[in-house]
Protein backbone atom coordinates (compact mmCIF):
# COMPACT_ATOMS: atom_id res chain seq x y z
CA UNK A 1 0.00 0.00 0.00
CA UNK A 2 1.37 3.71 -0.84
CA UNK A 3 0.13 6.52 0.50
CA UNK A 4 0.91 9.69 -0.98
CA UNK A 5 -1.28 13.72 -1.37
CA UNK A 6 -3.71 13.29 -4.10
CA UNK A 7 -3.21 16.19 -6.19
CA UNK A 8 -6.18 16.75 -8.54
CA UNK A 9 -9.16 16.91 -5.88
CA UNK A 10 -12.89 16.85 -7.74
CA UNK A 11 -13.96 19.88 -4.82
CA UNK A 12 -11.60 22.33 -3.04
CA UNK A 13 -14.78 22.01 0.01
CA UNK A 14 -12.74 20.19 2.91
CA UNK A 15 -15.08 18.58 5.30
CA UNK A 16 -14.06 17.88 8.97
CA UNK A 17 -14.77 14.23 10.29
CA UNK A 18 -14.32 13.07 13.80
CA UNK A 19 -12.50 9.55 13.93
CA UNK A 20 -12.87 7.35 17.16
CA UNK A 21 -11.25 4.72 18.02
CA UNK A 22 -14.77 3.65 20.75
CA UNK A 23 -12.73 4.20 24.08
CA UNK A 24 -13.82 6.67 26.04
CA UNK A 25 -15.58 8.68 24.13
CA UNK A 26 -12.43 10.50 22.42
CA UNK A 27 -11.88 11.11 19.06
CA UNK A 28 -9.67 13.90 16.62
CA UNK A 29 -10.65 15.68 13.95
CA UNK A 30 -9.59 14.82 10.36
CA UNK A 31 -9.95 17.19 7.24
CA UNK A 32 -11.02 15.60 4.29
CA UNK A 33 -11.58 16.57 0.48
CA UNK A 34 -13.64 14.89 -2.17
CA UNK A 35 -11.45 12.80 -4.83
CA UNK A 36 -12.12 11.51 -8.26
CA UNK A 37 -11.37 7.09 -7.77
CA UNK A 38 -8.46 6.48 -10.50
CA UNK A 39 -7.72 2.72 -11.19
CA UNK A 40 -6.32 0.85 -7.89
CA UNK A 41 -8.79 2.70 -5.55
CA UNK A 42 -9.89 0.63 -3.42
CA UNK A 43 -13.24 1.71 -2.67
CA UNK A 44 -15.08 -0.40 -0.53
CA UNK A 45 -13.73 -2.23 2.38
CA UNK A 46 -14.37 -6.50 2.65
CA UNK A 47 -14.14 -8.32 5.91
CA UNK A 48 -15.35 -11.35 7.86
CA UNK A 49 -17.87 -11.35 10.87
CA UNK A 50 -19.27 -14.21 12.05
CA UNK A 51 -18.11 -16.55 9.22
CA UNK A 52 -20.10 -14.02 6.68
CA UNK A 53 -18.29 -12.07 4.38
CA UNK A 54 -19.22 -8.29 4.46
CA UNK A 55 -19.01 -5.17 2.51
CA UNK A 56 -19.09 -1.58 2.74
CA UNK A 57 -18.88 0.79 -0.30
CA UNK A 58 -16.79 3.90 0.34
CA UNK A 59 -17.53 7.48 -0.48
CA UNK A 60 -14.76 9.52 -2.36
CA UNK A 61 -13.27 11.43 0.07
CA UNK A 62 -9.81 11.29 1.51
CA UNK A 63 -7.54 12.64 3.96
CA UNK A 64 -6.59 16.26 2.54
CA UNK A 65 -3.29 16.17 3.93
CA UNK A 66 -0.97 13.39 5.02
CA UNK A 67 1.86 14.94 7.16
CA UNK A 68 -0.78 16.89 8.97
CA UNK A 69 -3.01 14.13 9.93
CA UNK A 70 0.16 12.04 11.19
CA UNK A 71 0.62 14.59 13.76
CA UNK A 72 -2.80 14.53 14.81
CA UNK A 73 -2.68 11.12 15.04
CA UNK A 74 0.32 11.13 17.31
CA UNK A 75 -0.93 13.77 19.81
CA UNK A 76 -4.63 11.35 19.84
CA UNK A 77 -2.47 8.57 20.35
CA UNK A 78 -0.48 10.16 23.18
CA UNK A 79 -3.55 11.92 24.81
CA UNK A 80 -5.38 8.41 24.68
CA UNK A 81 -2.42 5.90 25.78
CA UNK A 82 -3.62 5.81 29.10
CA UNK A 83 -7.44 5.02 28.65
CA UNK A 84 -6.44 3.15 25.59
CA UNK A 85 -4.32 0.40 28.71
CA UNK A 86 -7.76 0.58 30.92
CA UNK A 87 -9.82 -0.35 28.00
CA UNK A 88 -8.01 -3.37 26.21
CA UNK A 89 -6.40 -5.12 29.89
CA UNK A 90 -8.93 -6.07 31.70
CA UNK A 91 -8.22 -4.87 35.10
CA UNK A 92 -8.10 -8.57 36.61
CA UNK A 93 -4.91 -9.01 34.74
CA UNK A 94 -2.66 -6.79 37.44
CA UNK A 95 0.40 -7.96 36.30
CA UNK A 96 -0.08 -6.86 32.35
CA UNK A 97 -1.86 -3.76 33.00
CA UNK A 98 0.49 -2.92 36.16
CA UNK A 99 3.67 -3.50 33.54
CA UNK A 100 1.98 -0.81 30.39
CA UNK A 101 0.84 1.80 33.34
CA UNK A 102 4.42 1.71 34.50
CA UNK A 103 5.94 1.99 30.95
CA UNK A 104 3.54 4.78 30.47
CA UNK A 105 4.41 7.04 33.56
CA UNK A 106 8.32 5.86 32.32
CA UNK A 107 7.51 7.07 29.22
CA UNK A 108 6.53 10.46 30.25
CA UNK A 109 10.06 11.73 31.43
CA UNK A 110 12.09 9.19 29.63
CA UNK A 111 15.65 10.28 28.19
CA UNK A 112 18.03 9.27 25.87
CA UNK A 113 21.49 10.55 25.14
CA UNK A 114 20.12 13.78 27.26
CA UNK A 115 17.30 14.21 25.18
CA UNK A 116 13.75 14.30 26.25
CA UNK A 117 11.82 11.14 24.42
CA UNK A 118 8.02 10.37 24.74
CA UNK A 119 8.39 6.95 24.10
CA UNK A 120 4.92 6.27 22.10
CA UNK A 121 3.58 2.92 23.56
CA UNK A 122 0.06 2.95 22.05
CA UNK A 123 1.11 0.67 19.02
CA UNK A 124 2.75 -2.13 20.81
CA UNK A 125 -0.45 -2.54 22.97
CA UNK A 126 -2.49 -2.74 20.27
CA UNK A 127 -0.40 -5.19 18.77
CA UNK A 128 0.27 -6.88 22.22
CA UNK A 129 -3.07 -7.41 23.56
CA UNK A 130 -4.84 -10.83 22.03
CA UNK A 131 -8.51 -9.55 22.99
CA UNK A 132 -9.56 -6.73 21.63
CA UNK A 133 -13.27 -5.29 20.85
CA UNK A 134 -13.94 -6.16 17.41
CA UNK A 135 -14.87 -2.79 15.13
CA UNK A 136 -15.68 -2.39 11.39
CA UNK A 137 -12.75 -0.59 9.49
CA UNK A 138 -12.58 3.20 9.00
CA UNK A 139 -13.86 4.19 5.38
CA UNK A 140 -13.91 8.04 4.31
């Protein structure tokens, strides 16, 4: 998969969407532009639930700019590392959830060669964690 700006945009209207994640009620805000679908789109998402193979067909719209909705991301991600622990470990499992809270207060004045380094945590929980709520995939 590539991701790069689309240049030739089919409106200059940017619409703002609000992307969630479903834990605690927090979300960011995403610009987004329509786009005319070239050849390789892939506009409509296909997954399995239940043994039945679903589909959802996407509107044309896409991010309206990359770089800036990577640092969005980023500050969500840091804002929501700590809710994002409470939610996926259940709070039975003391040793796994005591071991990411401590990484994450670690993580918060953490250096490295002198330098201050926010050491961002949120993608090895997700990847970590075997059960996780199951939600449909994000489609602009």
């Amino acid at each position: 998969m590539e991701i790069s700006d689309i240049r030739d945009w089919d409106s200059t209207e940017i619409k703002t969407i609000a992307i969630t994640q479903d834990v605690a009620g927090k979300f960011y805000s995403l610009n987004v532009r329509k786009f005319t679908p070239v050849e390789g789109d892939a506009m409509e998402r296909k997954w399995k639930a239940c043994g039945a193979d679903q589909t959802f067909k996407c509107a044309p719209y896409a991010i309206a700019d990359m770089r800036e909705a990577g640092r969005r991301l980023s500050i969500f991600a840091d804002y929501t590392l700590e809710s994002t622990i409470c939610h996926y470990i259940d709070e039975t499992d003391t040793l796994l959830r005591s071991t990411y809270h401590m990484a994450y207060r670690y993580s918060t004045f953490a250096t490295v060669g002198g330098l201050y380094l926010h050491l961002n945590y949120a993608n090895m929980l997700l990847n970590s964690v075997k059960e996780r709520k199951t939600s449909a995939a994000l489609c602009f």
